[in-house]
PDB file of N, CA and C in Angstrom:
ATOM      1  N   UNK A   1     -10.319 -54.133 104.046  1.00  0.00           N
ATOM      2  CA  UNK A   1      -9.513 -54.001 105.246  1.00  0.00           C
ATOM      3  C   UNK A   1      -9.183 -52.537 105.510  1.00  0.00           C
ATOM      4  N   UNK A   2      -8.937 -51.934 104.755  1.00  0.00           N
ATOM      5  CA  UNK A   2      -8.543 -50.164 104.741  1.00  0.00           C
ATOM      6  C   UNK A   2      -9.433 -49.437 105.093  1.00  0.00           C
ATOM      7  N   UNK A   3     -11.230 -49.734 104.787  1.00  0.00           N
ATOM      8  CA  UNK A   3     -12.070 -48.867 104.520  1.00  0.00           C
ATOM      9  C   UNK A   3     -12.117 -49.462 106.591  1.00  0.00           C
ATOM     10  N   UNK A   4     -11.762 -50.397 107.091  1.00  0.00           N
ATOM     11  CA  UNK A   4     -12.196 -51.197 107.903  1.00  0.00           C
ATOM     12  C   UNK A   4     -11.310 -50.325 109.232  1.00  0.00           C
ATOM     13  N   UNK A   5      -9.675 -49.974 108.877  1.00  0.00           N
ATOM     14  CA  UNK A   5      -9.082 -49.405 109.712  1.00  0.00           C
ATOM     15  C   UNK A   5      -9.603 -47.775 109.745  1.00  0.00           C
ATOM     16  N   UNK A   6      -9.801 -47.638 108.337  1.00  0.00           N
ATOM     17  CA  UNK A   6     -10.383 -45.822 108.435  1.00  0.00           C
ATOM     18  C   UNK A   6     -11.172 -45.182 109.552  1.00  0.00           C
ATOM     19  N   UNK A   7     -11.875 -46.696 109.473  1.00  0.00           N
ATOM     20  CA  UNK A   7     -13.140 -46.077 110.074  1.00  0.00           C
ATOM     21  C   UNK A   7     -13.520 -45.901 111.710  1.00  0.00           C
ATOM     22  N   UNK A   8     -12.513 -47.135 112.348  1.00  0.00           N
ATOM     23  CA  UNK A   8     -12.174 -47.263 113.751  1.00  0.00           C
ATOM     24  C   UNK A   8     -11.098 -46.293 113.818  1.00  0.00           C
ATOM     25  N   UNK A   9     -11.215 -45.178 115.215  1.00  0.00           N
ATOM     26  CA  UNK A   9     -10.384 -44.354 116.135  1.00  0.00           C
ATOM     27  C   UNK A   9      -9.724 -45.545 116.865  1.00  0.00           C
ATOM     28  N   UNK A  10      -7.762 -44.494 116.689  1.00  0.00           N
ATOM     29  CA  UNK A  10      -6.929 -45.222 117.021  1.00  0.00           C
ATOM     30  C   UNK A  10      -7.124 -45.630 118.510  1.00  0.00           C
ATOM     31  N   UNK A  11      -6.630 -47.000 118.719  1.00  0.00           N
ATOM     32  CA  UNK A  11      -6.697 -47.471 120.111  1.00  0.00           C
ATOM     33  C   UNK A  11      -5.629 -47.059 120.947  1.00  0.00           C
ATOM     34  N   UNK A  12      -5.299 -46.878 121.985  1.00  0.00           N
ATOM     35  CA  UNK A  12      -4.296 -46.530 122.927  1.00  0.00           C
ATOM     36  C   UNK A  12      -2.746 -46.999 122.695  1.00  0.00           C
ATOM     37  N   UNK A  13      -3.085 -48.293 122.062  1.00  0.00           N
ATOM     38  CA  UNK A  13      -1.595 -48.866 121.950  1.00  0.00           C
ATOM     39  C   UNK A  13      -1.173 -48.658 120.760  1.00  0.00           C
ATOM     40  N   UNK A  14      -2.020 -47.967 119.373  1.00  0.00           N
ATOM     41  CA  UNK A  14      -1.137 -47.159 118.535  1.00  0.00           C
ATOM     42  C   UNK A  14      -1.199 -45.991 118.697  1.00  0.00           C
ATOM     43  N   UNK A  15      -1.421 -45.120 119.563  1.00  0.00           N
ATOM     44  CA  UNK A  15      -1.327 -43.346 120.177  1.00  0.00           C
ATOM     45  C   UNK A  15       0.010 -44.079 121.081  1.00  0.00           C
ATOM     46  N   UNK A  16       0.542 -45.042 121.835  1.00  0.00           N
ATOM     47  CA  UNK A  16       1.268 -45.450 122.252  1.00  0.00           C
ATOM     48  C   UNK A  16       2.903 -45.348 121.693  1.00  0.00           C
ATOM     49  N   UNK A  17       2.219 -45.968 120.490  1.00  0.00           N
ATOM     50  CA  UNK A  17       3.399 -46.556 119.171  1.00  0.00           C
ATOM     51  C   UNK A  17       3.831 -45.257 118.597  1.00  0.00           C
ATOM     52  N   UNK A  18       3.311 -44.239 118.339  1.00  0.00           N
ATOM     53  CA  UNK A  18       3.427 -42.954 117.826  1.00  0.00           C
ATOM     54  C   UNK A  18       3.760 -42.523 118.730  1.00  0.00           C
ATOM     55  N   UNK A  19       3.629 -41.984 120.040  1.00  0.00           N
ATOM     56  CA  UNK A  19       4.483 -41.244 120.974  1.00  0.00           C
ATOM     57  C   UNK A  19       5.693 -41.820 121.068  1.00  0.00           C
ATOM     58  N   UNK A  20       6.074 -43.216 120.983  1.00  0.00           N
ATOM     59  CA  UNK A  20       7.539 -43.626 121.248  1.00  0.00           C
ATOM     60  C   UNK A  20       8.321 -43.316 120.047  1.00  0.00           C
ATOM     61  N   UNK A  21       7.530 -43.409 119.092  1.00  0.00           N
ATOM     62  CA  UNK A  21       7.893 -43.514 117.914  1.00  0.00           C
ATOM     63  C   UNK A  21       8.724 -41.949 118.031  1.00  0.00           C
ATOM     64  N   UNK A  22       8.018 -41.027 118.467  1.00  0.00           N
ATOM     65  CA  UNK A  22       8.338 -39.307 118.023  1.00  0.00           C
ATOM     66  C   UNK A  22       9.421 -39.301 119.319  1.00  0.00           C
ATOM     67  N   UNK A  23       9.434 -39.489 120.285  1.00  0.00           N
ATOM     68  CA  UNK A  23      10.070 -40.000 121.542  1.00  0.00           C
ATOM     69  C   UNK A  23      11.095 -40.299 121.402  1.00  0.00           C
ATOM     70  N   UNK A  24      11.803 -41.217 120.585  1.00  0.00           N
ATOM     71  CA  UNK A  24      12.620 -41.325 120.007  1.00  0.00           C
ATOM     72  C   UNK A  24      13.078 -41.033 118.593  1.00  0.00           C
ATOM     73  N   UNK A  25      12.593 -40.457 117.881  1.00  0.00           N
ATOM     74  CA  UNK A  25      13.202 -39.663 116.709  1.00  0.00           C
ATOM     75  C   UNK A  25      13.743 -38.091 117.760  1.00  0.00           C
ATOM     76  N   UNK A  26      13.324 -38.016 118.345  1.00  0.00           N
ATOM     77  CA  UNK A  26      14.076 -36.227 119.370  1.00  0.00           C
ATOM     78  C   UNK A  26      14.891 -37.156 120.116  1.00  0.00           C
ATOM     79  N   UNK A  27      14.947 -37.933 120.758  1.00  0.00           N
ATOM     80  CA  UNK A  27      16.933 -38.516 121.095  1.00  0.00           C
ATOM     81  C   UNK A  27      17.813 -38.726 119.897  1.00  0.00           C
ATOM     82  N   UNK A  28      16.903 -39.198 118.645  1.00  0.00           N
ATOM     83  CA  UNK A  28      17.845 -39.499 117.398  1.00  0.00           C
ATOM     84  C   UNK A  28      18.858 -38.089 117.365  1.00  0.00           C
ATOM     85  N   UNK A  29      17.454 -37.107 117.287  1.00  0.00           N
ATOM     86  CA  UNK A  29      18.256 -35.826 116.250  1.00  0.00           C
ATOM     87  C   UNK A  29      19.168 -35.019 117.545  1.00  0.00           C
ATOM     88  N   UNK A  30      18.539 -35.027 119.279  1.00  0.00           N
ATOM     89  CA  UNK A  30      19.304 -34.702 119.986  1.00  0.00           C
ATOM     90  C   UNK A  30      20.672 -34.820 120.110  1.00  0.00           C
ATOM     91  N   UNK A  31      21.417 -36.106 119.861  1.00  0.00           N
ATOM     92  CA  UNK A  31      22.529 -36.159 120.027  1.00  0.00           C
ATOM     93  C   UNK A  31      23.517 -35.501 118.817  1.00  0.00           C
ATOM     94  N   UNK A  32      22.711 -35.430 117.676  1.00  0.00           N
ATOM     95  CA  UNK A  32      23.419 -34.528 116.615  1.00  0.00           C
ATOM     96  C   UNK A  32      23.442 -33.024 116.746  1.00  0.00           C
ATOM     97  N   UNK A  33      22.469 -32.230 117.634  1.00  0.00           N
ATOM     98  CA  UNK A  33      22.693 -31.352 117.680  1.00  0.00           C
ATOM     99  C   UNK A  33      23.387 -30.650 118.955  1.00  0.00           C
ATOM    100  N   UNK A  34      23.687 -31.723 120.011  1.00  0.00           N
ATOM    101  CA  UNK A  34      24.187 -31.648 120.736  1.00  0.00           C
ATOM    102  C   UNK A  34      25.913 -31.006 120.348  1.00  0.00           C
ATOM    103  N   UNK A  35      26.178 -32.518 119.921  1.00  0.00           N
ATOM    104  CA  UNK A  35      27.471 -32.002 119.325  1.00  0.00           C
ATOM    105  C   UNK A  35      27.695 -31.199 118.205  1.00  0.00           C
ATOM    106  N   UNK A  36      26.688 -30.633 117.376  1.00  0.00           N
ATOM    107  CA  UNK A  36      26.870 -29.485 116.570  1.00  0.00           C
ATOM    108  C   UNK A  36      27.158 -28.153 117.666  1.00  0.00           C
ATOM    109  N   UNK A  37      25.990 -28.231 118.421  1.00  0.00           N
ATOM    110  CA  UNK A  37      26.416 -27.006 119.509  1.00  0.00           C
ATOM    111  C   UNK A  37      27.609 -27.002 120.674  1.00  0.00           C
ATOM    112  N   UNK A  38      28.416 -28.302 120.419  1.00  0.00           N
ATOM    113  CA  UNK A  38      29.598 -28.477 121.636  1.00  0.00           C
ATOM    114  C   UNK A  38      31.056 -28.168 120.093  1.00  0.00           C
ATOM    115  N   UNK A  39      30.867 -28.291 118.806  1.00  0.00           N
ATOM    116  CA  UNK A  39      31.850 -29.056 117.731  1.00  0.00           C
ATOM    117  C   UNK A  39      33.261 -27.745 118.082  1.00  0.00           C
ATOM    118  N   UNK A  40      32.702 -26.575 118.626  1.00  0.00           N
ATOM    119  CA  UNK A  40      34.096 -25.711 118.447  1.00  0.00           C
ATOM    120  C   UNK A  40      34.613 -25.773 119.931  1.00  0.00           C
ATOM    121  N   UNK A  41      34.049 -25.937 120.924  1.00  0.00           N
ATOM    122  CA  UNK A  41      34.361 -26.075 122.337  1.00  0.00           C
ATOM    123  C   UNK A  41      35.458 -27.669 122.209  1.00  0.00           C
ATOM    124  N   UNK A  42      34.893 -28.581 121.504  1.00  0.00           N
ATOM    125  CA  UNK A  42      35.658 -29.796 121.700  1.00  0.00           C
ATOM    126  C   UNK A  42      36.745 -29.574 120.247  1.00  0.00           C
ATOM    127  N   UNK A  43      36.222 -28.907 119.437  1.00  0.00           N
ATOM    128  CA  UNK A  43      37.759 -29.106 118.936  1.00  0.00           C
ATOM    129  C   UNK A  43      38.729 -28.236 119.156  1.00  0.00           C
ATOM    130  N   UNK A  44      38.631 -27.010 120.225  1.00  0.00           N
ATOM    131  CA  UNK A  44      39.337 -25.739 120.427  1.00  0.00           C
ATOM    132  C   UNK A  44      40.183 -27.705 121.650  1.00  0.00           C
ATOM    133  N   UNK A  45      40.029 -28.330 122.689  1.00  0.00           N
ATOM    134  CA  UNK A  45      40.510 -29.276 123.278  1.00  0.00           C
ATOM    135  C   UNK A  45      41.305 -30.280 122.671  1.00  0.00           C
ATOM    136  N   UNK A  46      41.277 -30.168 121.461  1.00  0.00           N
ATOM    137  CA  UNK A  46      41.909 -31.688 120.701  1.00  0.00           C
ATOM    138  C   UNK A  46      43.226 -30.892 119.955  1.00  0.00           C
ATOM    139  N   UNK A  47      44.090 -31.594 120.519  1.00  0.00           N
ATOM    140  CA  UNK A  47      45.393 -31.009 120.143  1.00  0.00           C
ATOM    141  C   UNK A  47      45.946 -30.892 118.233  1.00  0.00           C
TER     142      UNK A  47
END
């Protein structure tokens, strides 16, 4: 089965699966660095 996937070029709908895939790992890490780059602006606001 392995030697079987090796050997066939990926089809569209796993080049698919991998772009969403990476697509969403950069919203994952976006929102963490978002608020790393907002963390002194919002806590200079919090009483």
């Amino acid at each position: 089965m392995r030697e079987q996937l090796d050997a066939r070029p990926m089809s569209r709908y796993q080049w698919f699966i991998v772009a969403l895939a990476t697509f969403l790992m950069g919203l994952d890490g976006y929102d963490v660095q978002a608020m790393a780059f907002t963390a002194n602006a919002v806590s200079q606001d919090m009483p």
